[in-house]
C-alpha atoms as a PDB file:
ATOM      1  CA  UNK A   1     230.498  95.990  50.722  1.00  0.00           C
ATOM      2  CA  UNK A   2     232.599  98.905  52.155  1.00  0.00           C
ATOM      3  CA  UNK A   3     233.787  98.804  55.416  1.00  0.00           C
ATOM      4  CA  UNK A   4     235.559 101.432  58.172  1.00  0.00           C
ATOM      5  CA  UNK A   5     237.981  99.597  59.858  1.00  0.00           C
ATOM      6  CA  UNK A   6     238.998  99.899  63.349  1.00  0.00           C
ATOM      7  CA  UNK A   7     237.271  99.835  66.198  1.00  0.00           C
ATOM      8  CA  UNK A   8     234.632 102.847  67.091  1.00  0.00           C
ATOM      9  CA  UNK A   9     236.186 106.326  68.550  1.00  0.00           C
ATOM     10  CA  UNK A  10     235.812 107.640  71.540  1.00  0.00           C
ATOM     11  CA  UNK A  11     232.755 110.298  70.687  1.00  0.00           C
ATOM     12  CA  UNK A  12     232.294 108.651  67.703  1.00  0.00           C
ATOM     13  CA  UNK A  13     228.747 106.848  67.195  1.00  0.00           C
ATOM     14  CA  UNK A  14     228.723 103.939  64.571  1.00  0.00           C
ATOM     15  CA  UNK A  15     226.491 105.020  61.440  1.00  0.00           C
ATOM     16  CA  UNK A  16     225.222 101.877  59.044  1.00  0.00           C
ATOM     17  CA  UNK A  17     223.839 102.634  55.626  1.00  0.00           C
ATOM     18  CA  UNK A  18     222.436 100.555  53.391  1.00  0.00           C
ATOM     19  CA  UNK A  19     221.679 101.191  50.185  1.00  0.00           C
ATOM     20  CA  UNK A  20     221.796  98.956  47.024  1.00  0.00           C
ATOM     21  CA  UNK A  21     223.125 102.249  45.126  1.00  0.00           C
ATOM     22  CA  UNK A  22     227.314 101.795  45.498  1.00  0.00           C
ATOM     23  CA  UNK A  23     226.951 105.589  44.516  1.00  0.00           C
ATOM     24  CA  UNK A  24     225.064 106.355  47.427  1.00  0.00           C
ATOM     25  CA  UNK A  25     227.052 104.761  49.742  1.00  0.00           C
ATOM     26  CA  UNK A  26     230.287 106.084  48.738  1.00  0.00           C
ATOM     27  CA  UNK A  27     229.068 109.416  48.980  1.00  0.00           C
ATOM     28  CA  UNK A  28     227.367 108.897  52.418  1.00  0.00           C
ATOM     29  CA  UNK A  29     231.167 107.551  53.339  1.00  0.00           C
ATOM     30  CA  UNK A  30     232.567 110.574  52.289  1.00  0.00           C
ATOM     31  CA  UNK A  31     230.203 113.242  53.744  1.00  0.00           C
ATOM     32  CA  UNK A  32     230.036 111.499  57.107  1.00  0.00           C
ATOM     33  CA  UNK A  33     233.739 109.532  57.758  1.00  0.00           C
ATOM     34  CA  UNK A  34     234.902 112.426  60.090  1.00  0.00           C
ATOM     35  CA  UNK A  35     231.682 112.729  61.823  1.00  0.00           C
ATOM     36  CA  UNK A  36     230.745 108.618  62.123  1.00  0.00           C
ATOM     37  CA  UNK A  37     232.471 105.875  62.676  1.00  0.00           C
ATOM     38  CA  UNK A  38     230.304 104.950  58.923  1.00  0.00           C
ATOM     39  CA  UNK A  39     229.462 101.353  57.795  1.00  0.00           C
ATOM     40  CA  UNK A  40     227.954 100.780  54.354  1.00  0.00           C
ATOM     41  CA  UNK A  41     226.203  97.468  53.433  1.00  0.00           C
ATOM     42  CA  UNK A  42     224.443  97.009  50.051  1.00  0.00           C
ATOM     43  CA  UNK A  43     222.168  94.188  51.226  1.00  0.00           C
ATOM     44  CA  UNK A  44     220.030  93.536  53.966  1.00  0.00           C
ATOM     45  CA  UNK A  45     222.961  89.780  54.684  1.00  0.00           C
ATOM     46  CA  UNK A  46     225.049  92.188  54.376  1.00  0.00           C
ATOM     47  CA  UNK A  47     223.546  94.988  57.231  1.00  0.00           C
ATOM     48  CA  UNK A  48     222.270  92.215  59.405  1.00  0.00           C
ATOM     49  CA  UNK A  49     226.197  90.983  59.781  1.00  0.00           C
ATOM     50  CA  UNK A  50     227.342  94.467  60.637  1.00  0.00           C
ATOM     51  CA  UNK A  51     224.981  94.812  62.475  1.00  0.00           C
ATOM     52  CA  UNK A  52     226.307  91.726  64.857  1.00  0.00           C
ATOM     53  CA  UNK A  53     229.693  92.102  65.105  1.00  0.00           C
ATOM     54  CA  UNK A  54     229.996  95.998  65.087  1.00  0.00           C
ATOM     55  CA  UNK A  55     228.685  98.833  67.473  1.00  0.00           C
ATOM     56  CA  UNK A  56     225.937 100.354  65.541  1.00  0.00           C
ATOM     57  CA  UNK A  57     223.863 103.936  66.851  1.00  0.00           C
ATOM     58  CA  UNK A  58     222.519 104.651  63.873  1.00  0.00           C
ATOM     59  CA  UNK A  59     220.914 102.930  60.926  1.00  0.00           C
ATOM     60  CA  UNK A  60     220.411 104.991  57.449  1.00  0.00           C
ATOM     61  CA  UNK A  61     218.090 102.580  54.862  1.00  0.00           C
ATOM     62  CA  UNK A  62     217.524 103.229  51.460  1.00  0.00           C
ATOM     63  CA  UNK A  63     213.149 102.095  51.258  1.00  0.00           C
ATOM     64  CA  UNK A  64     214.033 100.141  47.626  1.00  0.00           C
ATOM     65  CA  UNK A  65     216.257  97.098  48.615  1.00  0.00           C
ATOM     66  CA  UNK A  66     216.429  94.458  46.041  1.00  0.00           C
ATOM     67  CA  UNK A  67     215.191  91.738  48.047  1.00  0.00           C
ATOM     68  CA  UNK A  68     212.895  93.549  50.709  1.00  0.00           C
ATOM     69  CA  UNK A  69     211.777  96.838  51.673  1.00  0.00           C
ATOM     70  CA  UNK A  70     213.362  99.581  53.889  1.00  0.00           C
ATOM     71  CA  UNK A  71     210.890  99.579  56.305  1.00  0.00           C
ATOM     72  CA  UNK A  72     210.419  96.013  56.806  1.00  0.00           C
ATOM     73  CA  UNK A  73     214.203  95.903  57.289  1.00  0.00           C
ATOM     74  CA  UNK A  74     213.814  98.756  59.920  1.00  0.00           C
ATOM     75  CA  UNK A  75     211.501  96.544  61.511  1.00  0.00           C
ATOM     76  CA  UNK A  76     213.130  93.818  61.809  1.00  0.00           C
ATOM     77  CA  UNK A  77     216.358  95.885  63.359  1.00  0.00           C
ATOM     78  CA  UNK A  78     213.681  97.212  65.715  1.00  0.00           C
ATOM     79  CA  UNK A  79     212.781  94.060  67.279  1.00  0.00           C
ATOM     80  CA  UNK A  80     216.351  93.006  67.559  1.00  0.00           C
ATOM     81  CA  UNK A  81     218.524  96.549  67.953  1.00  0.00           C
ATOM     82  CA  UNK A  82     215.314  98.165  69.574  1.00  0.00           C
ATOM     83  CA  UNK A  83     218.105 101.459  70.789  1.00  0.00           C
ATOM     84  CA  UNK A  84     219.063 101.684  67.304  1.00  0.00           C
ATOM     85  CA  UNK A  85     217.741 104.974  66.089  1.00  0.00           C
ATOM     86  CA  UNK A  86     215.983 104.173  62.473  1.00  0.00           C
ATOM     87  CA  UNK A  87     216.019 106.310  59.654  1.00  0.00           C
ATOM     88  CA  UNK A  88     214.314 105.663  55.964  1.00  0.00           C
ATOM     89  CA  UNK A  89     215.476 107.250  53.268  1.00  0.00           C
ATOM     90  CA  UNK A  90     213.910 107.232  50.004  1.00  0.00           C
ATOM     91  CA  UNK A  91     213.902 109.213  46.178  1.00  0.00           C
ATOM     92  CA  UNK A  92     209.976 108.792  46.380  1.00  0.00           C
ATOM     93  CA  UNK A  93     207.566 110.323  48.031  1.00  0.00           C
ATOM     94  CA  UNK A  94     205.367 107.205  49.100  1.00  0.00           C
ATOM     95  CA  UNK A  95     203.013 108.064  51.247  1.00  0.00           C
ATOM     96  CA  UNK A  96     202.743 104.099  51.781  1.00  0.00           C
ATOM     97  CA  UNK A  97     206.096 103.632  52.528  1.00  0.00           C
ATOM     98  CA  UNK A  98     205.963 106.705  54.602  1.00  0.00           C
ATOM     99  CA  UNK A  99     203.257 105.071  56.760  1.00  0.00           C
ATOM    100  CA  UNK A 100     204.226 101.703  56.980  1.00  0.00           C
ATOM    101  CA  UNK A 101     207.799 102.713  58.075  1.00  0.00           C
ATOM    102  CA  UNK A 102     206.111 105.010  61.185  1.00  0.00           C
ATOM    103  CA  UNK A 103     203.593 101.663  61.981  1.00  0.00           C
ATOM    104  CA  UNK A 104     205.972  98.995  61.742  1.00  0.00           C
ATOM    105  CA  UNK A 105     209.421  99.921  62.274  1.00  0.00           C
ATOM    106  CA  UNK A 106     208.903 103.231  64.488  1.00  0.00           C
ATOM    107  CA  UNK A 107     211.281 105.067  62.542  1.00  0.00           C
ATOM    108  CA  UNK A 108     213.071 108.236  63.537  1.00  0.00           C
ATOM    109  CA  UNK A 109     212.771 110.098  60.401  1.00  0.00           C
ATOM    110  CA  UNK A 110     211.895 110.106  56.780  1.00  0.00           C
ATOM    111  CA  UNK A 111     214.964 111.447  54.288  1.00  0.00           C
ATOM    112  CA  UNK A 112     214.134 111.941  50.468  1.00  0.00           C
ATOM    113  CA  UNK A 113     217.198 112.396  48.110  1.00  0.00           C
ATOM    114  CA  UNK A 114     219.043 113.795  47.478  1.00  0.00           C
ATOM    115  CA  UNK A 115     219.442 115.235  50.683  1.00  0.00           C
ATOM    116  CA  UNK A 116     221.467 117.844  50.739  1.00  0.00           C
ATOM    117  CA  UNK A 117     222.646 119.817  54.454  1.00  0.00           C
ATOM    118  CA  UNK A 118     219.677 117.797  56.112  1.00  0.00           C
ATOM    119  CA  UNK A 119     221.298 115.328  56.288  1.00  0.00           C
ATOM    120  CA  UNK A 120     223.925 115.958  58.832  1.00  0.00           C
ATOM    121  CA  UNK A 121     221.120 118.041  60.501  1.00  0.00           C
ATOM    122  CA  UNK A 122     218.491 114.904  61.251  1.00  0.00           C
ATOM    123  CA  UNK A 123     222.056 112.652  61.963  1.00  0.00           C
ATOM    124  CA  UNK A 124     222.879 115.204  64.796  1.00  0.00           C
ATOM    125  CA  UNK A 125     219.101 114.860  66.118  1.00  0.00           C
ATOM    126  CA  UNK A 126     219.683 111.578  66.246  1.00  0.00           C
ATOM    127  CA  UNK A 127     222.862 111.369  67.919  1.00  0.00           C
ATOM    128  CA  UNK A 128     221.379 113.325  70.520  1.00  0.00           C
ATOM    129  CA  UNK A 129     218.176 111.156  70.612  1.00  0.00           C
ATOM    130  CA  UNK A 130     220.645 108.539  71.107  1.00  0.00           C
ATOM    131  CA  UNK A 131     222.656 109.835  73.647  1.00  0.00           C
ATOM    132  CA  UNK A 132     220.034 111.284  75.776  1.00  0.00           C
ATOM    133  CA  UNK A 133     218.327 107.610  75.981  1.00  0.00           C
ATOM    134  CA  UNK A 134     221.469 105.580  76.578  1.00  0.00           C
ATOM    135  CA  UNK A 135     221.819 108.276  79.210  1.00  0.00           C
ATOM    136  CA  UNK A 136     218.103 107.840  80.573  1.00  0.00           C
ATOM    137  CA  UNK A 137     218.548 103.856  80.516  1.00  0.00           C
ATOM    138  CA  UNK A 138     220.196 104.324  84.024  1.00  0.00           C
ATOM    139  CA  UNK A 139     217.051 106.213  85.636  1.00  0.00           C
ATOM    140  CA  UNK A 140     213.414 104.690  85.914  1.00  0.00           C
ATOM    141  CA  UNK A 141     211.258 106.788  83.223  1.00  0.00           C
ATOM    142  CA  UNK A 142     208.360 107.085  85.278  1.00  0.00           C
ATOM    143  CA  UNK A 143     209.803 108.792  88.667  1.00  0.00           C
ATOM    144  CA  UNK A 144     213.285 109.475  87.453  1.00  0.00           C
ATOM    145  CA  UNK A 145     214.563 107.185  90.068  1.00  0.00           C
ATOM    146  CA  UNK A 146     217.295 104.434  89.150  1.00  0.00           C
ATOM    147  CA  UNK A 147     216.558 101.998  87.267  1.00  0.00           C
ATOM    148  CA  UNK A 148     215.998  98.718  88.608  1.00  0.00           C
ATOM    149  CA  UNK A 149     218.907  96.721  87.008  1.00  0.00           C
ATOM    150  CA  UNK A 150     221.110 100.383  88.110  1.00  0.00           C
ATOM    151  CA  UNK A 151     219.818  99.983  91.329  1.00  0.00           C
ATOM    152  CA  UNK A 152     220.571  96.802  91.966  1.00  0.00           C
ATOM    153  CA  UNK A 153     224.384  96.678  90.551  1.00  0.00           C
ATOM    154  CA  UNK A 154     224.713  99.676  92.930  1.00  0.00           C
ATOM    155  CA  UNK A 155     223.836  97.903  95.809  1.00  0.00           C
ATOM    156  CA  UNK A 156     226.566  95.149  94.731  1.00  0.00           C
ATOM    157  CA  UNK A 157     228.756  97.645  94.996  1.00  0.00           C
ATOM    158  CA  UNK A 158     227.859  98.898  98.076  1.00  0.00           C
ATOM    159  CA  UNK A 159     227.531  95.740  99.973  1.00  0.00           C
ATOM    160  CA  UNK A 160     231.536  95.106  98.664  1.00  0.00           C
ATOM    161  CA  UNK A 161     232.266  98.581 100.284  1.00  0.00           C
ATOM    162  CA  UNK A 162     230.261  97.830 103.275  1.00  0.00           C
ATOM    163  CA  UNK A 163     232.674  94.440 103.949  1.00  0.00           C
ATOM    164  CA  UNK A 164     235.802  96.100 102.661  1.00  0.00           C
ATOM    165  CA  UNK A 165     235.255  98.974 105.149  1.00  0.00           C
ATOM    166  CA  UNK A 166     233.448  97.542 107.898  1.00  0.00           C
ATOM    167  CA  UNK A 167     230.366 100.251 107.619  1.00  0.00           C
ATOM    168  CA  UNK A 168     226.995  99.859 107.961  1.00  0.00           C
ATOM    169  CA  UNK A 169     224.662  99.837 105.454  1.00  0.00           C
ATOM    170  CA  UNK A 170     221.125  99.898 105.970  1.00  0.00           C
ATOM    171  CA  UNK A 171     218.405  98.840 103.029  1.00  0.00           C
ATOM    172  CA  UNK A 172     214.938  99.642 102.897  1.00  0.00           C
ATOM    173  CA  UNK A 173     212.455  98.168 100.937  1.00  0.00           C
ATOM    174  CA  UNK A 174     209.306 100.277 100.000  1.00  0.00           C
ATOM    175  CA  UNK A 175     205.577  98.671  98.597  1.00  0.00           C
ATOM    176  CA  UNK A 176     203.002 100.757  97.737  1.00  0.00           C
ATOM    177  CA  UNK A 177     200.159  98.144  98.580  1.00  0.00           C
ATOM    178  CA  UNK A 178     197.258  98.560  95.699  1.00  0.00           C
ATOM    179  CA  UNK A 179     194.201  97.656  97.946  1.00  0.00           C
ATOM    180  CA  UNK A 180     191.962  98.217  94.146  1.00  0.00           C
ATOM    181  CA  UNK A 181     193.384  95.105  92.118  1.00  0.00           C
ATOM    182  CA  UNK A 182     190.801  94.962  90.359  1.00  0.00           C
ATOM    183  CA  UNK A 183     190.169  98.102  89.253  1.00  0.00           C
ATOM    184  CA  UNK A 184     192.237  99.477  86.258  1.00  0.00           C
ATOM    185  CA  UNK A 185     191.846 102.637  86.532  1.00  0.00           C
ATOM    186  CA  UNK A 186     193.036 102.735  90.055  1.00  0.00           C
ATOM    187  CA  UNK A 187     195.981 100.895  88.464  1.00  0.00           C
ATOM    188  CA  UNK A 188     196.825 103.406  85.991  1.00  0.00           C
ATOM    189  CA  UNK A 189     196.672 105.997  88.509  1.00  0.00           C
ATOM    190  CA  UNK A 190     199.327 104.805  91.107  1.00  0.00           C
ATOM    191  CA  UNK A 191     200.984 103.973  88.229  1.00  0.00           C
ATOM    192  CA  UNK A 192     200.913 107.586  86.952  1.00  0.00           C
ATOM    193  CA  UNK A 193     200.136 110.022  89.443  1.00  0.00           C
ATOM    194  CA  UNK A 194     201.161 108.069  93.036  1.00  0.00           C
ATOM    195  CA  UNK A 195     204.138 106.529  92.750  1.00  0.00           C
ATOM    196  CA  UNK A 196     205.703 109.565  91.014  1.00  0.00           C
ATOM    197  CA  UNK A 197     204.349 112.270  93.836  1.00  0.00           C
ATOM    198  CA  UNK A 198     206.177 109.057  96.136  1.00  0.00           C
ATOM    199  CA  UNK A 199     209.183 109.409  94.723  1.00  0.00           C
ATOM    200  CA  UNK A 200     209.694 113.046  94.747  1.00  0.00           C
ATOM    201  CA  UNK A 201     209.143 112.629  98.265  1.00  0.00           C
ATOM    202  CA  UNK A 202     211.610 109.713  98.918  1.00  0.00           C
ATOM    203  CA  UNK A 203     214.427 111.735  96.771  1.00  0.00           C
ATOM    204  CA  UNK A 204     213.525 114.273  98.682  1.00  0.00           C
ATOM    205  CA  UNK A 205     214.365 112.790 102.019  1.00  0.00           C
ATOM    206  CA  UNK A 206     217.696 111.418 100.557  1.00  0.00           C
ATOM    207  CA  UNK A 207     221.157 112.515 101.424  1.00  0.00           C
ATOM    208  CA  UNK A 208     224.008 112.905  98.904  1.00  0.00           C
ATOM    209  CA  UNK A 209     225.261 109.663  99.650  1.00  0.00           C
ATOM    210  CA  UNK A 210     222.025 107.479  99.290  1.00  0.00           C
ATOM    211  CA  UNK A 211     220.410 105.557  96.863  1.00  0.00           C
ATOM    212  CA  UNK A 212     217.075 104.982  95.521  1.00  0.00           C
ATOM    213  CA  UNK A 213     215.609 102.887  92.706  1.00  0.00           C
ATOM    214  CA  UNK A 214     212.221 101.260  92.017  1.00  0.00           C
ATOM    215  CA  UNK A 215     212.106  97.710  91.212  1.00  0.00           C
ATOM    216  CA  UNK A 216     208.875  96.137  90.102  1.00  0.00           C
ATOM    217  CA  UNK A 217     205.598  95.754  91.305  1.00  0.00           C
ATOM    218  CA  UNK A 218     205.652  99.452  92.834  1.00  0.00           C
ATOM    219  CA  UNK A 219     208.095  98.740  95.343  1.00  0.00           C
ATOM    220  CA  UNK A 220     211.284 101.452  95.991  1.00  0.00           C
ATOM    221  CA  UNK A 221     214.631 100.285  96.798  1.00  0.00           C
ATOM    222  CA  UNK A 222     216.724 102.591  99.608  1.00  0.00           C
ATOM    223  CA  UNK A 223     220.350 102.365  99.782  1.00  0.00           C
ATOM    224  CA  UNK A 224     221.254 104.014 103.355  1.00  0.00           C
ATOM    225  CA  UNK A 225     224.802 104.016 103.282  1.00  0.00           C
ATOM    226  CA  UNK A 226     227.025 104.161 106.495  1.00  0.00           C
ATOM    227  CA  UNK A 227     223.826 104.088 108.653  1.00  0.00           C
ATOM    228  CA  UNK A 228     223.061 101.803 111.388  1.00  0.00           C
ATOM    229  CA  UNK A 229     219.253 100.217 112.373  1.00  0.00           C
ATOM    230  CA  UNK A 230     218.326 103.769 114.430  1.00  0.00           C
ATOM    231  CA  UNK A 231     219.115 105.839 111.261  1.00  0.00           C
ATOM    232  CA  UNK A 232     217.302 103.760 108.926  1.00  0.00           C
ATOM    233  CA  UNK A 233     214.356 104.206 111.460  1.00  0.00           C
ATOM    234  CA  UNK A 234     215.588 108.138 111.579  1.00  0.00           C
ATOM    235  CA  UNK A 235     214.622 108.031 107.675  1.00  0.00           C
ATOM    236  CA  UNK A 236     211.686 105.706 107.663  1.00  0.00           C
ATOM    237  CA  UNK A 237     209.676 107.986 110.365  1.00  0.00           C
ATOM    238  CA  UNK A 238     210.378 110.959 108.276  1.00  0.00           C
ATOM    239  CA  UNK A 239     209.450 109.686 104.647  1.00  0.00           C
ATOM    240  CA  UNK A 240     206.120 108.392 106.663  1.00  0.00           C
ATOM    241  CA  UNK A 241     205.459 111.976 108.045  1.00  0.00           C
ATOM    242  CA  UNK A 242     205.884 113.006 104.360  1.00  0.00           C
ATOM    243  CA  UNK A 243     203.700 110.228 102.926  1.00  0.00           C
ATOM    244  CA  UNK A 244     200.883 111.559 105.697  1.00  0.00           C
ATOM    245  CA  UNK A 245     201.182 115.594 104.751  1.00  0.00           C
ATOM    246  CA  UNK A 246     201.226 114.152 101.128  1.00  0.00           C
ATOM    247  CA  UNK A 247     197.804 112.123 102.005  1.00  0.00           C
ATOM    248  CA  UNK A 248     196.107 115.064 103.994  1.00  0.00           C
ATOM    249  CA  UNK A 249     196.594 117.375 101.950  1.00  0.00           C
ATOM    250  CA  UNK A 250     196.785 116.317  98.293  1.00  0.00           C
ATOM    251  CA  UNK A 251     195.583 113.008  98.105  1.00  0.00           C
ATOM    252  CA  UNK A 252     192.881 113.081 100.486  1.00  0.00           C
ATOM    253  CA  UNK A 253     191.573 109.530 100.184  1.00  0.00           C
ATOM    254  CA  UNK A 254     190.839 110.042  96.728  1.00  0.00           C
ATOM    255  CA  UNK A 255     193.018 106.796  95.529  1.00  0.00           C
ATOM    256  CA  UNK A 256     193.553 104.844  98.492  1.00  0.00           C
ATOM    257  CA  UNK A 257     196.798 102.803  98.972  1.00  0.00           C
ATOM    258  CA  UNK A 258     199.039 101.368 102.049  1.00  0.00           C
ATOM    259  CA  UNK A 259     202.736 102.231 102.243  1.00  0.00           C
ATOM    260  CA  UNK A 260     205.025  99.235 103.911  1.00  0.00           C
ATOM    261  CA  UNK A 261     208.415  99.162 104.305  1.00  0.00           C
ATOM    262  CA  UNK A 262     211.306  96.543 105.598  1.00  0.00           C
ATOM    263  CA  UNK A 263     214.175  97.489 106.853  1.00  0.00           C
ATOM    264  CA  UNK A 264     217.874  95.232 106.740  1.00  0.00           C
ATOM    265  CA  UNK A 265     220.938  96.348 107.883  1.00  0.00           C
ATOM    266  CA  UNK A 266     224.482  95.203 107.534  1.00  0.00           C
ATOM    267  CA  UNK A 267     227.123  95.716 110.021  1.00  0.00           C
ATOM    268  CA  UNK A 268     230.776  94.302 111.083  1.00  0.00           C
ATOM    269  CA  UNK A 269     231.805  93.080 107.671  1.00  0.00           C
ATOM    270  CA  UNK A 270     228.635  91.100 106.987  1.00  0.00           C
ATOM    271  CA  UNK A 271     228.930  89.193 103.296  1.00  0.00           C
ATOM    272  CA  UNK A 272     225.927  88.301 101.606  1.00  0.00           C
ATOM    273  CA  UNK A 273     224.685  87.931  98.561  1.00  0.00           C
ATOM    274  CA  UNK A 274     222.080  90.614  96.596  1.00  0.00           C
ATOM    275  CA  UNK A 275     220.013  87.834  95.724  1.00  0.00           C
ATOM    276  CA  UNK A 276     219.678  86.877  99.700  1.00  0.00           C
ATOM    277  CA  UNK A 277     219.485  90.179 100.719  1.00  0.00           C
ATOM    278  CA  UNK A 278     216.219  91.434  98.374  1.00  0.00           C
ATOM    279  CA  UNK A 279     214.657  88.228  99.445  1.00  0.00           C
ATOM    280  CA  UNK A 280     214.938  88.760 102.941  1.00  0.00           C
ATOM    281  CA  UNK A 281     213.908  92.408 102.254  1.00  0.00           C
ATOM    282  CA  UNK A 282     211.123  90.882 100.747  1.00  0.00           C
ATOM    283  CA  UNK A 283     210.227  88.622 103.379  1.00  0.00           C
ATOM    284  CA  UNK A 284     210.487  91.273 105.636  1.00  0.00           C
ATOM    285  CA  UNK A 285     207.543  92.808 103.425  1.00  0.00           C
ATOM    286  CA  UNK A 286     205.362  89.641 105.298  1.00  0.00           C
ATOM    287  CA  UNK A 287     206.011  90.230 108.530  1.00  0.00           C
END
């Protein structure tokens, strides 16, 4: 087994290949050293140690291992490494392979050898596939808000600030009630067409220096920073008159829903806990 050493380079992404084929990996080595930070295993042990102890974007497998296939391999990396971005190369075209590769291990794309300048070509598709969903972790996919786990390490940080500095800093906590629980359909579509037409609207209403993620169970978290109890209320009254142009005019009734919010603010170098202050957000949901 060849092996870069060092640790990965700033810009660099960390390419594994595996290939029982010493030729193939030498070459791969060569081609790719200045552009990857390039790992070469010739067994699957082998890979699946790399793959541990070392930062790894990118996986290039060979489908003929001695000891298992390509694609199972690739699946296998996809249930443990699922950002990995997967890529099966082969010297036959194997329709079965092909196919089982797309079904099981969700692959990227399919390389046959010898591959020439495509190569480098699907590697920098992939580094941007990479990047742009390392970069997307950090929003919600569905209404481009933050993420929940962002969302909540930035209010952490803000409830620090808020104690360091003595601000206020006003949360809000927004459900979109689904009075239909039993329908699926009705489901699917605040799932897909409300709570992203909600969003827009609460981004809209946001200044520079808020916050807003969505946490589960179609609820919104808004950080109001430096804001007391009236301009929370200031904010609240005019996402409502929002939500009630949005209903009037688009909506119409058509998939009914409730909006509640609760409100908490912090004030005079108040310490809590983000825990303590989601569940009294929560409870606040109750009331």
């Amino acid at each position: 087994m060849m092996e870069s050493s060092g640790t990965v380079s700033e810009g660099k992404l960390g390419l594994l290949v595996i290939d029982d084929d010493i030729d193939i990996l030498n070459l791969a080595s060569h081609q790719l050293k200045d552009l990857y930070e390039v790992y070469t295993a010739e067994n699957i042990l082998q890979a699946m140690d790399l793959l541990k102890r070392k930062e790894i974007c990118i996986t290039l497998c060979d489908e003929r291992l001695n000891s298992e296939s390509g694609s199972e391999l690739l699946a296998n990396i996809k249930e443990q490494y699922p950002d990995i971005v997967r890529i099966l190369i082969s010297g036959y075209t194997d329709t079965n392979s092909i196919m089982n590769a797309i079904n099981k291990a969700n692959i990227f794309k399919f390389i046959i050898k010898p591959w020439g300048n495509q190569l480098k070509i699907i590697l920098e598709e992939a580094e941007e596939y990479y990047r742009s969903n390392k970069k997307n972790q950090y929003n919600d996919s569905l209404t481009s808000l933050k993420s929940e786990h962002t969302i909540l390490d930035t209010l952490h940080a803000e409830i620090k600030r808020s104690f360091r500095y003595g601000t206020s800093l006003s949360t809000v906590l927004i459900s979109i009630a689904n009075p239909k629980t039993e329908s699926e359909l009705h489901a699917f579509l605040v799932d897909r067409f409300l709570l992203k037409r909600i969003a827009d609207i609460l981004a809209f209403e946001l200044r520079e220096s808020d916050f807003a993620g969505r946490l589960k169970d179609n609820k919104f978290l808004v950080l109001l920073t430096e804001t007391g109890q009236g301009g929370a209320a200031v904010f609240i009254n005019r996402f409502m008159t929002q939500i009630d142009q949005f209903e009037k005019k688009i909506n119409k009734g058509l998939l009914p829903y409730k909006v509640i919010t609760s409100i908490n603010t912090l004030e005079k170098k108040q310490s809590i806990e983000v825990n303590e202050l989601i569940d009294l957000l929560y409870s606040g949901l109750e009331k």
